[in-house]
N, C-alpha and C. Protein backbone atom coordinates (compact mmCIF):
# COMPACT_ATOMS: atom_id res chain seq x y z
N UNK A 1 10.62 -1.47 12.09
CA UNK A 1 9.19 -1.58 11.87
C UNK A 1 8.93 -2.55 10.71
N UNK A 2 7.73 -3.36 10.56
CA UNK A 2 7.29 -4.33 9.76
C UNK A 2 7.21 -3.73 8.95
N UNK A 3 7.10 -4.22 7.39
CA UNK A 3 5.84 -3.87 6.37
C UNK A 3 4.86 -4.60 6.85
N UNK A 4 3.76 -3.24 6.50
CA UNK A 4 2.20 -3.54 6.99
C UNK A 4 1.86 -4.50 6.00
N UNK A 5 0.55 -5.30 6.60
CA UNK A 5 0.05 -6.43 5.52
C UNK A 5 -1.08 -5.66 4.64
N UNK A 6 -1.27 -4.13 5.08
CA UNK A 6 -2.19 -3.64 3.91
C UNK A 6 -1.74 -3.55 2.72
N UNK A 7 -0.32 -3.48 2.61
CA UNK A 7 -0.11 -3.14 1.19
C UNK A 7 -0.26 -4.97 -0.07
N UNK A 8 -0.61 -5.77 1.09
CA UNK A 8 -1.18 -7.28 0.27
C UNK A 8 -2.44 -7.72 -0.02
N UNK A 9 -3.20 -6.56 0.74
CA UNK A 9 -4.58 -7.00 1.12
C UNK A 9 -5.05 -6.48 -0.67
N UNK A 10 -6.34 -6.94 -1.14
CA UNK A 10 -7.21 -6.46 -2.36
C UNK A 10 -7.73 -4.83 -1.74
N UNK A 11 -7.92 -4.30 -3.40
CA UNK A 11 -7.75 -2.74 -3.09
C UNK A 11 -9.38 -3.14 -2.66
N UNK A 12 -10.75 -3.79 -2.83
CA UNK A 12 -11.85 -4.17 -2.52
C UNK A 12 -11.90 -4.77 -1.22
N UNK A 13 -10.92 -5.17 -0.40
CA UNK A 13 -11.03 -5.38 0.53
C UNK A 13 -10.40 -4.09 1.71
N UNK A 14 -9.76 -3.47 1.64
CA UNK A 14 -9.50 -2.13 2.07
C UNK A 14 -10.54 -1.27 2.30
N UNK A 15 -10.88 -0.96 0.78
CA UNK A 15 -11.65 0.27 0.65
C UNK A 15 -12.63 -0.13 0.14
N UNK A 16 -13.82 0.46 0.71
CA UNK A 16 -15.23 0.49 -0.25
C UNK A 16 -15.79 0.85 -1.23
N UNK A 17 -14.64 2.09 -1.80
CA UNK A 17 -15.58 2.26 -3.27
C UNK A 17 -14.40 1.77 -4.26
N UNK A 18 -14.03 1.14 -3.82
CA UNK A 18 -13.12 0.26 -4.71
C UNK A 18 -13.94 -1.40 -4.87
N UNK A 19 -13.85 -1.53 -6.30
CA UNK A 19 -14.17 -3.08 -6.70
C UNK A 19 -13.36 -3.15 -7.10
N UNK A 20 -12.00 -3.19 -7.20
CA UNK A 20 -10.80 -4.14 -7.68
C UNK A 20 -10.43 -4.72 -6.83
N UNK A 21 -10.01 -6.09 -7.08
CA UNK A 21 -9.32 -7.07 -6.78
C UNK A 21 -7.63 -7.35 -6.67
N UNK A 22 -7.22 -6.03 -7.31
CA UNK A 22 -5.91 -5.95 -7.17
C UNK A 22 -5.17 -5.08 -6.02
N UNK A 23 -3.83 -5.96 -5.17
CA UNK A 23 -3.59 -5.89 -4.17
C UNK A 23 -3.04 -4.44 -4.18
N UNK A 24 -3.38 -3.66 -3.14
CA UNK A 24 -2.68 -2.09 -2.51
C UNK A 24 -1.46 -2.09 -3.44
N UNK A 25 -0.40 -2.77 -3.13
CA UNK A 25 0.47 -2.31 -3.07
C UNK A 25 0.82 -2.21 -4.94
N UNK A 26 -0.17 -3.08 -5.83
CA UNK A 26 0.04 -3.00 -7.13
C UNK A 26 -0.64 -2.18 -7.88
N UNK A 27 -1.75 -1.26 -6.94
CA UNK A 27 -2.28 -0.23 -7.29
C UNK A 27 -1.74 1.07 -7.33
N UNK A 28 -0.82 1.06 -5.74
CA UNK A 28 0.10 2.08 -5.95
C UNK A 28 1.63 1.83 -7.47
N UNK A 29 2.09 0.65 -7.38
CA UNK A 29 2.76 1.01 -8.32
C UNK A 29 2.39 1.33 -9.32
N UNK A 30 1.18 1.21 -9.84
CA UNK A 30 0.60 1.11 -11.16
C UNK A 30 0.62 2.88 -11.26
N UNK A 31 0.05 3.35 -10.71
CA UNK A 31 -0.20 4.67 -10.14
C UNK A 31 1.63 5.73 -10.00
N UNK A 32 2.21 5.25 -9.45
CA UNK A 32 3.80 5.68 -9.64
C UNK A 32 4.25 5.48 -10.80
N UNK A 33 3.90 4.28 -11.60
CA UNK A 33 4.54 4.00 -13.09
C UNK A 33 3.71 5.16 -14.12
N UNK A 34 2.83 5.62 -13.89
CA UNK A 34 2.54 6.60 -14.66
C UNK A 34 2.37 7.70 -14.19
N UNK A 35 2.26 8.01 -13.29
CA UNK A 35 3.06 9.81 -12.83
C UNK A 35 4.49 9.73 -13.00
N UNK A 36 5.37 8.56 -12.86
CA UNK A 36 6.50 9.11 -13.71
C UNK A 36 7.32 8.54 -15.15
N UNK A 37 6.09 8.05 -16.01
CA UNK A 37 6.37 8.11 -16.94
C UNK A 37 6.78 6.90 -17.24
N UNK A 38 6.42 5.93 -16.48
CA UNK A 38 6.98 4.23 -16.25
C UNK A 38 8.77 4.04 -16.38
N UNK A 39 9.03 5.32 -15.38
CA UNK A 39 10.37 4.87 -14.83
C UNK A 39 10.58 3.92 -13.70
N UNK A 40 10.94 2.97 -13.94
CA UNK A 40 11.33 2.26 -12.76
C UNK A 40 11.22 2.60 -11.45
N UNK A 41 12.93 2.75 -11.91
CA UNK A 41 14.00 3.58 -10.98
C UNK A 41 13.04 4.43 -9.49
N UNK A 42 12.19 5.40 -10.47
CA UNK A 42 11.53 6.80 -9.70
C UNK A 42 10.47 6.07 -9.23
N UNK A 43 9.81 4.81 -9.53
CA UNK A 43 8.73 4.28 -9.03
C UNK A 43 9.22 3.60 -7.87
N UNK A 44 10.65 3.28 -7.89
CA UNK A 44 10.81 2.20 -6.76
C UNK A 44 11.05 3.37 -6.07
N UNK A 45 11.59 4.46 -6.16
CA UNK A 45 11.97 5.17 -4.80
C UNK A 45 10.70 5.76 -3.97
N UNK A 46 9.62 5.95 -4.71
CA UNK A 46 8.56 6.73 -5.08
C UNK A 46 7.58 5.51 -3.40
N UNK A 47 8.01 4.11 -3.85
CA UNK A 47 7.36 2.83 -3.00
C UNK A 47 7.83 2.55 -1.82
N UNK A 48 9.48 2.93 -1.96
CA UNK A 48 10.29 2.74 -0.76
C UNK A 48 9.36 3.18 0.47
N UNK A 49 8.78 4.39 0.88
CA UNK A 49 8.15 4.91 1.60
C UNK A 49 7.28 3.71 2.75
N UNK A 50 6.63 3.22 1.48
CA UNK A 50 5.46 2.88 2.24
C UNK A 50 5.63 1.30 3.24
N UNK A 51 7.30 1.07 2.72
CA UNK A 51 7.61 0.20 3.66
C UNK A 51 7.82 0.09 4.77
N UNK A 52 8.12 1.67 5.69
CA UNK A 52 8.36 1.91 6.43
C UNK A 52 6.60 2.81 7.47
N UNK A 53 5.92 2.99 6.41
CA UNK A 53 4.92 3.39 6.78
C UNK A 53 3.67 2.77 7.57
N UNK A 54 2.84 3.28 8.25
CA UNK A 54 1.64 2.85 9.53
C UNK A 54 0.78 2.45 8.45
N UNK A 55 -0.14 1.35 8.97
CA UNK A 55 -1.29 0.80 8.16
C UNK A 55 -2.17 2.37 8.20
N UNK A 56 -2.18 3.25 8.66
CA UNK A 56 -3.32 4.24 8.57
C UNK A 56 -2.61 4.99 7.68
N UNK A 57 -1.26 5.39 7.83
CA UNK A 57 -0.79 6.34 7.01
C UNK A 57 -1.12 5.47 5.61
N UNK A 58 -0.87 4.38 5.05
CA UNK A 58 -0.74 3.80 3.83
C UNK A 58 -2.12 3.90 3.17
N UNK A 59 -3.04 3.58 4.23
CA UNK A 59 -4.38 4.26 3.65
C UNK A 59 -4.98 5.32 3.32
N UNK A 60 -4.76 6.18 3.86
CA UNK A 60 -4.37 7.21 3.76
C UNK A 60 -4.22 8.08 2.58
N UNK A 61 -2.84 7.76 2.25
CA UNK A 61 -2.18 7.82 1.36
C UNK A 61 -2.76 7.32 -0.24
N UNK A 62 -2.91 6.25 -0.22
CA UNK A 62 -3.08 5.66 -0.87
C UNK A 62 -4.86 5.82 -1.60
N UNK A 63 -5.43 6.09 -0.79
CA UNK A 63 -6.94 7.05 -1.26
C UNK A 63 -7.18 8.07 -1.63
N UNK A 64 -6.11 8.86 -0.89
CA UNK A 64 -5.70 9.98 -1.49
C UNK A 64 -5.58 10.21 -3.03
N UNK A 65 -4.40 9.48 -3.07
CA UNK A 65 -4.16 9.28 -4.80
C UNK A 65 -4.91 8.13 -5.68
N UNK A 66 -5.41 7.28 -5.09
CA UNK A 66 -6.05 6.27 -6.26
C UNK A 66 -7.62 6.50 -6.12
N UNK A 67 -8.17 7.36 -5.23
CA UNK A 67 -9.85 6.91 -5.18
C UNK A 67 -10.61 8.23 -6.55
């Protein structure tokens, strides 16, 4: 399976009550680097996921925790 191109798209272009300009996928790390404490390591495993993941699941997901 691809990586989806949502995780490149602007978090303002995704979602609507989002006005940032910064892309999905740097919102989620930003978001992993401080739930764990800006470990790397636990952030990259934390991202691995969403490479393998459906453009709906990533949204999903991803509103879940950042909106």
């Amino acid at each position: 399976m691809a990586e989806s191109p949502i995780l490149d798209k602007h978090m303002n272009e995704v979602f609507d009550w989002s006005d940032s300009d910064m892309p999905v996928r740097d919102a989620l790390w930003d978001y992993y680097m401080e739930a764990n404490n800006h470990d790397t390591k636990a952030t990259g495993k934390a991202m691995d996921k969403y490479l393998s993941m459906s453009t709906e699941d990533i949204k999903a997901d991803a509103e879940k925790l950042l909106k």
